[in-house]
N, C-alpha and C. Protein backbone atom coordinates (compact mmCIF):
# COMPACT_ATOMS: atom_id res chain seq x y z
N UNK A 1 35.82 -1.99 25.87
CA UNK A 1 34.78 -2.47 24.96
C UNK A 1 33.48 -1.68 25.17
N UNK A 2 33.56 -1.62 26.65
CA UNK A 2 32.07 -0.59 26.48
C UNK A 2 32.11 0.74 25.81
N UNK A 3 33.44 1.48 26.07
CA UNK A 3 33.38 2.78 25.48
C UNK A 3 33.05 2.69 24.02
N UNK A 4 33.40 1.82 23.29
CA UNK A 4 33.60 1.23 22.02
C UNK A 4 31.90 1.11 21.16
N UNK A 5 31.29 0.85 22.13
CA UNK A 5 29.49 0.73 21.91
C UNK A 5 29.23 1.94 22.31
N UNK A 6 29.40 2.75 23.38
CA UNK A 6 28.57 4.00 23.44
C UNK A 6 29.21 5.11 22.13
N UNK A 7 30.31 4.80 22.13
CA UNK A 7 30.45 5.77 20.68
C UNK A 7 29.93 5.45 19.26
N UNK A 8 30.13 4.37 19.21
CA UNK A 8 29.23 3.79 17.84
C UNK A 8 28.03 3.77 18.28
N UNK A 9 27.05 3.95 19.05
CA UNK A 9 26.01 4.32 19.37
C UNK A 9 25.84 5.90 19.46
N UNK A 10 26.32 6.24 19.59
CA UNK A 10 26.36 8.03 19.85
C UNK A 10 26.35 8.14 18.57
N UNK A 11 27.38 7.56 17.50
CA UNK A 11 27.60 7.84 16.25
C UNK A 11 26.40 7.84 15.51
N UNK A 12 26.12 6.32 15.25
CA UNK A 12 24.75 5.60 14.68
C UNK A 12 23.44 7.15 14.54
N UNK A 13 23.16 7.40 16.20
CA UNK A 13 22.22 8.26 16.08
C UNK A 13 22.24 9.07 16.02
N UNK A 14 23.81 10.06 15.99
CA UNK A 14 23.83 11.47 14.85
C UNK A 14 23.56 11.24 13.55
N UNK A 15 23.91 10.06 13.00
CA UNK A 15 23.36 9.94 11.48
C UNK A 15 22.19 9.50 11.17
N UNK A 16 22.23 8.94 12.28
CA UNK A 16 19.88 8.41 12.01
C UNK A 16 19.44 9.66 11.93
N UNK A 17 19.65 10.86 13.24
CA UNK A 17 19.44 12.47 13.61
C UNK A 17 19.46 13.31 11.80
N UNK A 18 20.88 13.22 11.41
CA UNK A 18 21.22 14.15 10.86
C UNK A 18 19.65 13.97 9.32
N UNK A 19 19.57 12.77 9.21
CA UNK A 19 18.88 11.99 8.00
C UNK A 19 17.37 12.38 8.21
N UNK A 20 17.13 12.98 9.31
CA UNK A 20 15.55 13.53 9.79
C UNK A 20 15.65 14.42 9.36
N UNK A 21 16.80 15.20 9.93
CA UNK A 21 16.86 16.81 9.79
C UNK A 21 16.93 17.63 8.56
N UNK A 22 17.32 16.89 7.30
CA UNK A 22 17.62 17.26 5.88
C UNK A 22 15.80 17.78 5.64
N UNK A 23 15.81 18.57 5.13
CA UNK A 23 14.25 18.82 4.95
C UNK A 23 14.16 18.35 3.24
N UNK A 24 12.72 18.01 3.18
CA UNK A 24 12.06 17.43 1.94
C UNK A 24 11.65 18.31 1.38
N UNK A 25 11.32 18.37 0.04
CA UNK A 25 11.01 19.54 -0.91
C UNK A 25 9.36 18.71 -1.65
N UNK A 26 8.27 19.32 -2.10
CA UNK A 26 7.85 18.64 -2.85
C UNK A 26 7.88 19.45 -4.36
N UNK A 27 8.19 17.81 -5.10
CA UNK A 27 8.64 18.52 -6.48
C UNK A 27 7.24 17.19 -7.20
N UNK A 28 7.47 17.66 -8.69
CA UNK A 28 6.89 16.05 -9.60
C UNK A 28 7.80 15.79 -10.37
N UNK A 29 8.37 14.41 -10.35
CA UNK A 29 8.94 13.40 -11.04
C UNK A 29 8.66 13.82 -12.73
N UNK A 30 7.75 13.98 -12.93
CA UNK A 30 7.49 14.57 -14.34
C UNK A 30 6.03 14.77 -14.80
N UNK A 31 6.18 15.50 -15.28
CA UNK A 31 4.67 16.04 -16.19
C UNK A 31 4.01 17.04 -15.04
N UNK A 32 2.86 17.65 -15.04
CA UNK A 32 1.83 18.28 -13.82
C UNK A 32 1.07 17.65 -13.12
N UNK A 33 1.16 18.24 -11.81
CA UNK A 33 0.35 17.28 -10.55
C UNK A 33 -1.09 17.23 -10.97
N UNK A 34 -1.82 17.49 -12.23
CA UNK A 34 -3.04 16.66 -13.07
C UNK A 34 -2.82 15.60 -13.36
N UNK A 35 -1.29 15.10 -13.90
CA UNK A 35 -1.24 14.19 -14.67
C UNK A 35 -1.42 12.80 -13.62
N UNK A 36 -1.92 12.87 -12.60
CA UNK A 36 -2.17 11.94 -11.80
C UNK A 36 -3.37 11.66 -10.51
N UNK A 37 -4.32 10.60 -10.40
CA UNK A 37 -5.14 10.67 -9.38
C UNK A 37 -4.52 10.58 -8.31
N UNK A 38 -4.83 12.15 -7.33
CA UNK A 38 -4.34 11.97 -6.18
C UNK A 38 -4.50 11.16 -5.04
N UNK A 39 -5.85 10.24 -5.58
CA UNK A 39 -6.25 9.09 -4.39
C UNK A 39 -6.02 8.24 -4.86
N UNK A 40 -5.38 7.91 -5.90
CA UNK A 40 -4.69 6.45 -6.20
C UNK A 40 -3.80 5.51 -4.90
N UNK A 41 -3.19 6.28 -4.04
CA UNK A 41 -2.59 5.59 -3.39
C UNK A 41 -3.45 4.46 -2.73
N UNK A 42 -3.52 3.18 -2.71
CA UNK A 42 -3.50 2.04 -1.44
C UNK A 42 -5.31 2.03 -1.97
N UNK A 43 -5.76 2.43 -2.90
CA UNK A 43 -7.14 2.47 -3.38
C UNK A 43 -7.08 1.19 -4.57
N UNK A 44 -8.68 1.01 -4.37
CA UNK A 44 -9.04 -0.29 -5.56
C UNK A 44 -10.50 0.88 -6.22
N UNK A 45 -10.37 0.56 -7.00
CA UNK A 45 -10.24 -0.28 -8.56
C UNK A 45 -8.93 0.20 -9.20
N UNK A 46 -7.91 1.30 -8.88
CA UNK A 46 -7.08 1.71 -9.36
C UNK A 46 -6.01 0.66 -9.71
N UNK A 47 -5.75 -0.70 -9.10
CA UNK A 47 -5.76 -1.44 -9.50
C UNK A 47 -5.42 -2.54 -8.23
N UNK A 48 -5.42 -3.45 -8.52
CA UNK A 48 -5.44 -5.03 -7.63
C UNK A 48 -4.36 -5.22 -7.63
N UNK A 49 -3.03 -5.53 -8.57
CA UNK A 49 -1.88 -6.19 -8.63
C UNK A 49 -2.01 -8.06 -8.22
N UNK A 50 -1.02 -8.19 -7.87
CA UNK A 50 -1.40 -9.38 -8.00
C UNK A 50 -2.00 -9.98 -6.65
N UNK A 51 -2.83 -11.09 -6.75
CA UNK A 51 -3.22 -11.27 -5.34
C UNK A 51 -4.62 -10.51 -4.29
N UNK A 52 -4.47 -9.37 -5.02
CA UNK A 52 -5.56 -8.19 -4.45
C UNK A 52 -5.12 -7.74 -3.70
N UNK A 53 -3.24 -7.15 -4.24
CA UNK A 53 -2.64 -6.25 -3.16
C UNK A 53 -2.92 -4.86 -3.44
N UNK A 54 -3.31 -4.06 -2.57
CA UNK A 54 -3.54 -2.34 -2.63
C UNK A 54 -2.42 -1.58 -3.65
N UNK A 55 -2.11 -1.01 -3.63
CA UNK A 55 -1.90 0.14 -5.15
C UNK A 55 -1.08 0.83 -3.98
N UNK A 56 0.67 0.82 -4.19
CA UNK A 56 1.53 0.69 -3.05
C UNK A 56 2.07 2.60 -3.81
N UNK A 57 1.71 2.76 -4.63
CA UNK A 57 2.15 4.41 -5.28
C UNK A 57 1.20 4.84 -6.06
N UNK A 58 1.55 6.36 -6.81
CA UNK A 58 0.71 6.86 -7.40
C UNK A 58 1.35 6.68 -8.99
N UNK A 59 0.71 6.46 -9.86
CA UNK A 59 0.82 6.54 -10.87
C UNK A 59 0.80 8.11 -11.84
N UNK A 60 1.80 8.39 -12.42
CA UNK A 60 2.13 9.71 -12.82
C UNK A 60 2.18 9.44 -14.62
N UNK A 61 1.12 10.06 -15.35
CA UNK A 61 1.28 9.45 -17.10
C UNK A 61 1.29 11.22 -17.90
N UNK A 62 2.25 10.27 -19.03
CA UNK A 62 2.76 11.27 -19.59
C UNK A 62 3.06 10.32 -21.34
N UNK A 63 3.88 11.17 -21.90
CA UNK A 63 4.16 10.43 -22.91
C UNK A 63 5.85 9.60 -23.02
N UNK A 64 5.86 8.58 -23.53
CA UNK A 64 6.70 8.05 -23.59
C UNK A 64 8.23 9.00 -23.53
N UNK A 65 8.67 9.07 -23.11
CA UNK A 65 10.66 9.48 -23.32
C UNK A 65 10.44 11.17 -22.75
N UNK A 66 9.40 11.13 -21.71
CA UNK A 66 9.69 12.28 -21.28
C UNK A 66 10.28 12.07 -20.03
N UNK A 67 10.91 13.32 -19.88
CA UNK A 67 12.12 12.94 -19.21
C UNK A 67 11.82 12.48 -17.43
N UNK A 68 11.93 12.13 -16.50
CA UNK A 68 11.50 12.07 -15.21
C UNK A 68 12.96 12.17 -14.23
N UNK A 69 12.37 12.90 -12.82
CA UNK A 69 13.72 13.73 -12.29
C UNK A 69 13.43 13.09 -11.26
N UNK A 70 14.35 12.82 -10.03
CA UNK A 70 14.20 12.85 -8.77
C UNK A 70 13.55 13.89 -7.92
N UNK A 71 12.24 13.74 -7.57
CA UNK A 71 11.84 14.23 -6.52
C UNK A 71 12.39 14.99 -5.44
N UNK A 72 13.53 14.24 -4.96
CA UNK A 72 14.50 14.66 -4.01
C UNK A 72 15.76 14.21 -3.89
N UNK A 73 16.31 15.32 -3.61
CA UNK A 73 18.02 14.76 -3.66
C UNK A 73 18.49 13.53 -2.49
N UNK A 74 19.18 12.67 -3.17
CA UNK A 74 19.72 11.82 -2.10
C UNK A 74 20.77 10.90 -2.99
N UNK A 75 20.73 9.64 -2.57
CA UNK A 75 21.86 8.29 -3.06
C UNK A 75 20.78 7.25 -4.07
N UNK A 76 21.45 6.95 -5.13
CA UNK A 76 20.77 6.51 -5.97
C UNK A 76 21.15 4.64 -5.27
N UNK A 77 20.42 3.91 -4.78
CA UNK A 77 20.91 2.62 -4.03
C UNK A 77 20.52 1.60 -5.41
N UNK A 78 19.71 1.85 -6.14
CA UNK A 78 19.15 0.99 -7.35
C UNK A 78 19.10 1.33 -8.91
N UNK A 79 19.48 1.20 -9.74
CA UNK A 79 19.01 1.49 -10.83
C UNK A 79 19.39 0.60 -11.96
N UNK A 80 18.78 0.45 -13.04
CA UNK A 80 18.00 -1.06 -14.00
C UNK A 80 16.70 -1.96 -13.64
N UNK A 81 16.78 -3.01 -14.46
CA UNK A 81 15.79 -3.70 -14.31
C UNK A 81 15.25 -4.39 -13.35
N UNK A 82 14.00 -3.73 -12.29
CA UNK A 82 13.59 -3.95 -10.88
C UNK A 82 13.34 -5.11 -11.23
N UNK A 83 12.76 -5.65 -11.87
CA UNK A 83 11.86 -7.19 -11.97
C UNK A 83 10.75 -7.11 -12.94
N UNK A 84 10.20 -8.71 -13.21
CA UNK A 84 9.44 -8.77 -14.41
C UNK A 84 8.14 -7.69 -14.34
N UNK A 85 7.27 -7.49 -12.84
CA UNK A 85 6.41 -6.25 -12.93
C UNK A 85 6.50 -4.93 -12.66
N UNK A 86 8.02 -4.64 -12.37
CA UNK A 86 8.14 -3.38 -12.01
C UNK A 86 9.06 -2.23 -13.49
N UNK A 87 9.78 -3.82 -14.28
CA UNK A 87 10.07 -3.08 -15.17
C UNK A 87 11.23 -2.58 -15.37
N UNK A 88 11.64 -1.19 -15.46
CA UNK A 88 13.00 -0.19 -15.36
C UNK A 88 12.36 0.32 -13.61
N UNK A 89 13.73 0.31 -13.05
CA UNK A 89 12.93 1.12 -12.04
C UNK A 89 14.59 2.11 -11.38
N UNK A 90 14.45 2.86 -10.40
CA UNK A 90 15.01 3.83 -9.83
C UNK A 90 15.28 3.99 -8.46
N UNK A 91 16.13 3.52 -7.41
CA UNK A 91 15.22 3.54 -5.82
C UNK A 91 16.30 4.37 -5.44
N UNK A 92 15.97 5.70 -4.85
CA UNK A 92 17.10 7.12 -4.12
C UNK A 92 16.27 6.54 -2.89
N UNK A 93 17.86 6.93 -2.01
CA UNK A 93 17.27 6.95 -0.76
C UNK A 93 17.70 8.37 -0.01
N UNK A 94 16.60 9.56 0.10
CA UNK A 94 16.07 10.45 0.55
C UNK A 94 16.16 10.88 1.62
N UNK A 95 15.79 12.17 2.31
CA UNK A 95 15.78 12.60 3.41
C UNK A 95 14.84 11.81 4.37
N UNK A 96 14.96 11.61 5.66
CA UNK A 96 14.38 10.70 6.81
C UNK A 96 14.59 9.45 6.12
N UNK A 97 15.48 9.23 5.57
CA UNK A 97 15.78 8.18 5.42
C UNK A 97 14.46 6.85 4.73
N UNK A 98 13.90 7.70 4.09
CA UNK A 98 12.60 7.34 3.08
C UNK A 98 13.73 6.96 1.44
N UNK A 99 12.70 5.79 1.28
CA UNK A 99 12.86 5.54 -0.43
C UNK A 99 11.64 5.76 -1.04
N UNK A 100 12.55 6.50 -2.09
CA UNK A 100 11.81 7.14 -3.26
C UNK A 100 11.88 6.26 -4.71
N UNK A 101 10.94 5.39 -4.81
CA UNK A 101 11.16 4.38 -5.72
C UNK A 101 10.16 4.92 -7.24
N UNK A 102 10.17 4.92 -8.40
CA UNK A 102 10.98 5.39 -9.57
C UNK A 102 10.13 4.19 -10.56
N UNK A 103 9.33 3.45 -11.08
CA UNK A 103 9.20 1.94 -12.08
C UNK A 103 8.61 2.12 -13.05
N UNK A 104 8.18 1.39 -13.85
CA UNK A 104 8.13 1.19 -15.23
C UNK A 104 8.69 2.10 -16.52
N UNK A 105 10.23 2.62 -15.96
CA UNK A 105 10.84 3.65 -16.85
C UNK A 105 11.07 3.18 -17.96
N UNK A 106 11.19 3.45 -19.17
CA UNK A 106 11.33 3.18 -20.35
C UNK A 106 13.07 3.39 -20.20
N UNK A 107 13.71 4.58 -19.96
CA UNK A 107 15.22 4.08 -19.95
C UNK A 107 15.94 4.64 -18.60
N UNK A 108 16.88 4.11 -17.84
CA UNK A 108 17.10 4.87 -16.71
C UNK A 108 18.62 5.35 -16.95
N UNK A 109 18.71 6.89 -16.32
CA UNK A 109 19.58 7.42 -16.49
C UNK A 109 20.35 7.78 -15.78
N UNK A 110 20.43 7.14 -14.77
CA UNK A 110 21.47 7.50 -13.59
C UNK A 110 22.42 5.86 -13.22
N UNK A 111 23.07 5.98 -12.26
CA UNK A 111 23.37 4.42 -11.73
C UNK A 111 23.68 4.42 -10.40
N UNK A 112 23.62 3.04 -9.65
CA UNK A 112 23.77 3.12 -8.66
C UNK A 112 24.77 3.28 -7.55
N UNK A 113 24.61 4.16 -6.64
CA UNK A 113 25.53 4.91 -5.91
C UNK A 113 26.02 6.36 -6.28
N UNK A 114 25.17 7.05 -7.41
CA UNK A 114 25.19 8.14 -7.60
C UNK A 114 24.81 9.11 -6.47
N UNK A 115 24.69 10.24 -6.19
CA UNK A 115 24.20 11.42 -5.49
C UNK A 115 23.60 11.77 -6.57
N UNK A 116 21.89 12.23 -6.58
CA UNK A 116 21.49 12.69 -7.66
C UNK A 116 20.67 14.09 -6.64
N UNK A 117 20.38 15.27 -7.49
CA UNK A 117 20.14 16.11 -7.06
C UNK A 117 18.53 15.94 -7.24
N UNK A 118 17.91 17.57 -6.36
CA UNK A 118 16.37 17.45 -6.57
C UNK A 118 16.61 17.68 -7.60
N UNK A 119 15.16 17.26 -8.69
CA UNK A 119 15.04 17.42 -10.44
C UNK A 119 16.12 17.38 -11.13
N UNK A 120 17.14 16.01 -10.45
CA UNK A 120 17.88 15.81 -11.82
C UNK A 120 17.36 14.56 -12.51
N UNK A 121 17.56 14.44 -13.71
CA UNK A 121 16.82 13.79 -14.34
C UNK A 121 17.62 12.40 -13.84
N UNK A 122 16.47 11.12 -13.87
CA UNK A 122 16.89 9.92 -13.60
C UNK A 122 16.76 8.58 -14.39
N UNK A 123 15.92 9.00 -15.47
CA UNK A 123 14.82 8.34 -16.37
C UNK A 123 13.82 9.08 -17.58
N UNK A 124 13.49 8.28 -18.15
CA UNK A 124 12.40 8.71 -19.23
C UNK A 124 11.02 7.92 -18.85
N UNK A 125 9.96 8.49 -19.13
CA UNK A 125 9.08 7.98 -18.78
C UNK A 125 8.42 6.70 -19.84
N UNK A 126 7.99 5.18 -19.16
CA UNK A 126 7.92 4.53 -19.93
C UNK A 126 6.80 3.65 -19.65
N UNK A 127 6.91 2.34 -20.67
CA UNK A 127 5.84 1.23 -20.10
C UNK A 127 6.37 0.12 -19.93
N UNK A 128 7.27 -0.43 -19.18
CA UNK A 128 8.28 -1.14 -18.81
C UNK A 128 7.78 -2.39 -17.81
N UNK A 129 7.90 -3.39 -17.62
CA UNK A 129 7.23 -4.21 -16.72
C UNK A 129 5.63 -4.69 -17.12
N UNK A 130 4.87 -4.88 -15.75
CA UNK A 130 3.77 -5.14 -16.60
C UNK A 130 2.82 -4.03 -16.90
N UNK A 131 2.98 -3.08 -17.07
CA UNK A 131 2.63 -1.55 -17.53
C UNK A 131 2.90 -1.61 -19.16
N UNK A 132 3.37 -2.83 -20.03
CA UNK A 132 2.97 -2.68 -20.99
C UNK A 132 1.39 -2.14 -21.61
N UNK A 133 0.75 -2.65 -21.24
CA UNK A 133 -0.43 -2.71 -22.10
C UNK A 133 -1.40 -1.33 -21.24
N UNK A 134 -0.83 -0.36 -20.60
CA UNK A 134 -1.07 0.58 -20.14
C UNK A 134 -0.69 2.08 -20.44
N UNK A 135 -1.35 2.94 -20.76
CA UNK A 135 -0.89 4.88 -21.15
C UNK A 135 0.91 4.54 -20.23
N UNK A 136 1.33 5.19 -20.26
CA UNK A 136 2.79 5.40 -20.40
C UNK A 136 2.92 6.11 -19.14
N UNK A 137 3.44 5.85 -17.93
CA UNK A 137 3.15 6.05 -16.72
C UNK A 137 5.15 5.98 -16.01
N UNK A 138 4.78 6.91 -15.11
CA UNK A 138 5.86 6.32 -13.85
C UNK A 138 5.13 6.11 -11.90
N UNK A 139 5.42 4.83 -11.94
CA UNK A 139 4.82 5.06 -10.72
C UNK A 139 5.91 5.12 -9.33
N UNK A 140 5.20 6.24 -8.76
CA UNK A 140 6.03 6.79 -8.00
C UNK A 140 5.42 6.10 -6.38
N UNK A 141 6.42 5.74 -5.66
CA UNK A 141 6.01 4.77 -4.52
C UNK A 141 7.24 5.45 -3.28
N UNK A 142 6.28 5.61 -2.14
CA UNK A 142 7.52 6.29 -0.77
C UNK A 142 7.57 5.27 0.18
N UNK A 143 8.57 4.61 0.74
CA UNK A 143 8.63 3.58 1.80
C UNK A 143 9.43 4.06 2.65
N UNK A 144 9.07 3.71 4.25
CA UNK A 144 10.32 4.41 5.07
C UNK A 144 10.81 2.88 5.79
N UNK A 145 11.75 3.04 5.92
CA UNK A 145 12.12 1.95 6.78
C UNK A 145 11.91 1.74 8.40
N UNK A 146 11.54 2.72 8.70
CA UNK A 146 11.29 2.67 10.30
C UNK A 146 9.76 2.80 10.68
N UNK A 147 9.46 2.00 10.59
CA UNK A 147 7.82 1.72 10.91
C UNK A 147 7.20 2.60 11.36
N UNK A 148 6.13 3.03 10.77
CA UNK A 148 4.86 4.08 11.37
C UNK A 148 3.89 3.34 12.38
N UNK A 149 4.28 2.39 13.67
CA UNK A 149 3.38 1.65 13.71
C UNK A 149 1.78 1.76 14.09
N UNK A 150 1.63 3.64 14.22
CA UNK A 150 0.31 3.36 14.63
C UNK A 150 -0.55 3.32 13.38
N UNK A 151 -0.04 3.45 12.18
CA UNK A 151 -0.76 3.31 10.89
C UNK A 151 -1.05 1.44 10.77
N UNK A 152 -0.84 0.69 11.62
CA UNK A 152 -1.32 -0.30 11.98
C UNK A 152 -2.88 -1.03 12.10
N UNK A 153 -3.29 0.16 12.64
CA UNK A 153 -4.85 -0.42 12.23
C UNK A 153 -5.43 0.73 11.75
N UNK A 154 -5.06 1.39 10.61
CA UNK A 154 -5.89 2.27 10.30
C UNK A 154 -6.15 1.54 8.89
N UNK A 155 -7.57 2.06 8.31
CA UNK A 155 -7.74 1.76 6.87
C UNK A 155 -7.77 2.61 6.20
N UNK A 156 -6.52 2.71 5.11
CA UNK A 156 -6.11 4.00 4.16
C UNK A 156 -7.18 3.49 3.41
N UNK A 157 -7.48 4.75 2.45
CA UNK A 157 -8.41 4.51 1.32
C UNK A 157 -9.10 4.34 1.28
N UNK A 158 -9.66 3.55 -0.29
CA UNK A 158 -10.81 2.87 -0.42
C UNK A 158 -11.02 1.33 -0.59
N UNK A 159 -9.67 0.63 -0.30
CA UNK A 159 -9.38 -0.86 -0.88
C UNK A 159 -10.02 -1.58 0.51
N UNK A 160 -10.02 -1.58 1.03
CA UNK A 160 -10.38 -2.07 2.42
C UNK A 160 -9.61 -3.45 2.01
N UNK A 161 -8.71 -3.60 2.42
CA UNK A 161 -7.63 -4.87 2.04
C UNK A 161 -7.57 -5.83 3.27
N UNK A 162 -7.53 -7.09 3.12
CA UNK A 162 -7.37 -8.33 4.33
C UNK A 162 -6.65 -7.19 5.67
N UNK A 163 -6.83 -7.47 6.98
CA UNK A 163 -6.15 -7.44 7.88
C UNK A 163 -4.57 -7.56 7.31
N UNK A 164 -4.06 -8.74 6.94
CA UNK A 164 -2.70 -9.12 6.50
C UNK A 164 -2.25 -8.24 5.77
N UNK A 165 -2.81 -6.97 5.24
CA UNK A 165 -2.04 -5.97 4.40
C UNK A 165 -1.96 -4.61 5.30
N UNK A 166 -2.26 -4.96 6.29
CA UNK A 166 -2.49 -3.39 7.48
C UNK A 166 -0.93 -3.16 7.43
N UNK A 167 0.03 -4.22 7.76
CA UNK A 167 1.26 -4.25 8.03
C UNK A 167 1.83 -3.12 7.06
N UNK A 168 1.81 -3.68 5.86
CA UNK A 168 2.15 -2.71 4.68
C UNK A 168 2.42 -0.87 5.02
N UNK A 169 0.94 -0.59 5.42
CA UNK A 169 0.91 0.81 6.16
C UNK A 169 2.00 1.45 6.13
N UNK A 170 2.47 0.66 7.55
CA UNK A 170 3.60 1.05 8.44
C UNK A 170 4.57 1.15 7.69
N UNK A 171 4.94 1.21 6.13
CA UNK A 171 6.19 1.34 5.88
C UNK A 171 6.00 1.96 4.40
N UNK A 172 4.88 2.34 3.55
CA UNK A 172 4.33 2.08 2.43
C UNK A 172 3.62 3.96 3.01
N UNK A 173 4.27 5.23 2.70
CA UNK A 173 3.53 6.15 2.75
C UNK A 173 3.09 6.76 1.17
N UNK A 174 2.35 7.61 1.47
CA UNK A 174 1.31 8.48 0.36
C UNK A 174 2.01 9.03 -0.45
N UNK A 175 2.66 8.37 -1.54
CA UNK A 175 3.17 10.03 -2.28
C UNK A 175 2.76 10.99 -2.62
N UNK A 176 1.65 11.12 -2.86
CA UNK A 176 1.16 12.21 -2.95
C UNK A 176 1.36 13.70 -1.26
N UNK A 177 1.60 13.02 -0.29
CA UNK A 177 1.87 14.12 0.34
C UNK A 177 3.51 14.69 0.13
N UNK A 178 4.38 13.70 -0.82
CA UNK A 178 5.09 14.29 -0.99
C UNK A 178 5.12 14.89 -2.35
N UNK A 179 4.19 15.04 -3.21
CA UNK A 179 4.44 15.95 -4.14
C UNK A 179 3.29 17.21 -4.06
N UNK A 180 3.60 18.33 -5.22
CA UNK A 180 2.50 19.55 -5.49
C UNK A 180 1.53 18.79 -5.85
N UNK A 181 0.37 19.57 -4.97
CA UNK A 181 -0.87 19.45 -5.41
C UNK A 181 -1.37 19.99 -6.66
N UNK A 182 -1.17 21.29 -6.90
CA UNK A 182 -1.76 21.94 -7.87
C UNK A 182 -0.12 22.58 -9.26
């Protein structure tokens, strides 16, 4: 029985390993890295959501039914209707084992458990969720699952949000460092 745990442990963390090692590309989901404020992330007035939670991605606008690609190649774990505020949405799960989440698509074009490549298309860009009454946007949001914890007490941005949202941090990174700047 013990040998039985050190190999499924040996195993486990060649594939945690291998999931670091895939390198990230930065691409844009769609339209040009203008088409978005690069300090939108975790900033207010950009918007509140509900509650006066920080602004968890960047918002990327374009016109309706243009087309939007995966960022980065990986496993498509989600695709349809995220929920009443998120809309159409998209969630690949990416190199380091980061999700690359995809919302308010007007139509989504992949499904789940696909392998989708970098810039293959996944969606059209839309106003889906509560992004109705808003320019025609995809907002693009990076979460990792393995906690950043010293982003714990730091204050991103400009939202200066309750203590109770520091947590968020730790799992809630910048997309913008993963896409082109210019």
């Amino acid at each position: 029985m013990k040998k039985f745990f050190k190999i499924t442990f040996a195993a486990l963390s060649l594939v945690l390993l291998a999931g670091y090692l895939i390198p990230e590309r930065k691409a844009m989901p769609c339209c040009r890295p203008s088409d978005y404020n690069h300090q939108s992330f975790w900033h207010w007035p950009w918007t509140r959501g509900e509650a006066g939670h920080p602004h968890t991605g960047v918002d990327i606008f374009g016109k309706v039914g243009t087309k939007v690609v995966s960022q980065t190649g990986g496993i498509v774990l989600f695709a349809g209707e995220y929920g009443g505020k998120a809309g159409n949405g998209v969630v690949v799960l990416g190199p380091k084992w980061r999700l690359h989440m995809y919302l308010h698509l007007h139509t989504v074009d992949t499904k789940a458990g696909r392998f989708v490549r970098p810039e293959e298309q996944i969606g059209t860009l839309g106003k889906s969720g509560n992004a109705a009454k808003t320019p025609a946007h995809v907002h693009y949001g990076v979460i990792t699952p393995i906690p950043y914890v010293w982003r714990l007490f730091q204050n991103e941005g400009t939202c200066n949000p309750p203590v109770w949202f520091n947590w968020r941090l730790m799992f809630w990174l910048d997309p913008a460092d993963h896409l082109p700047s210019k």
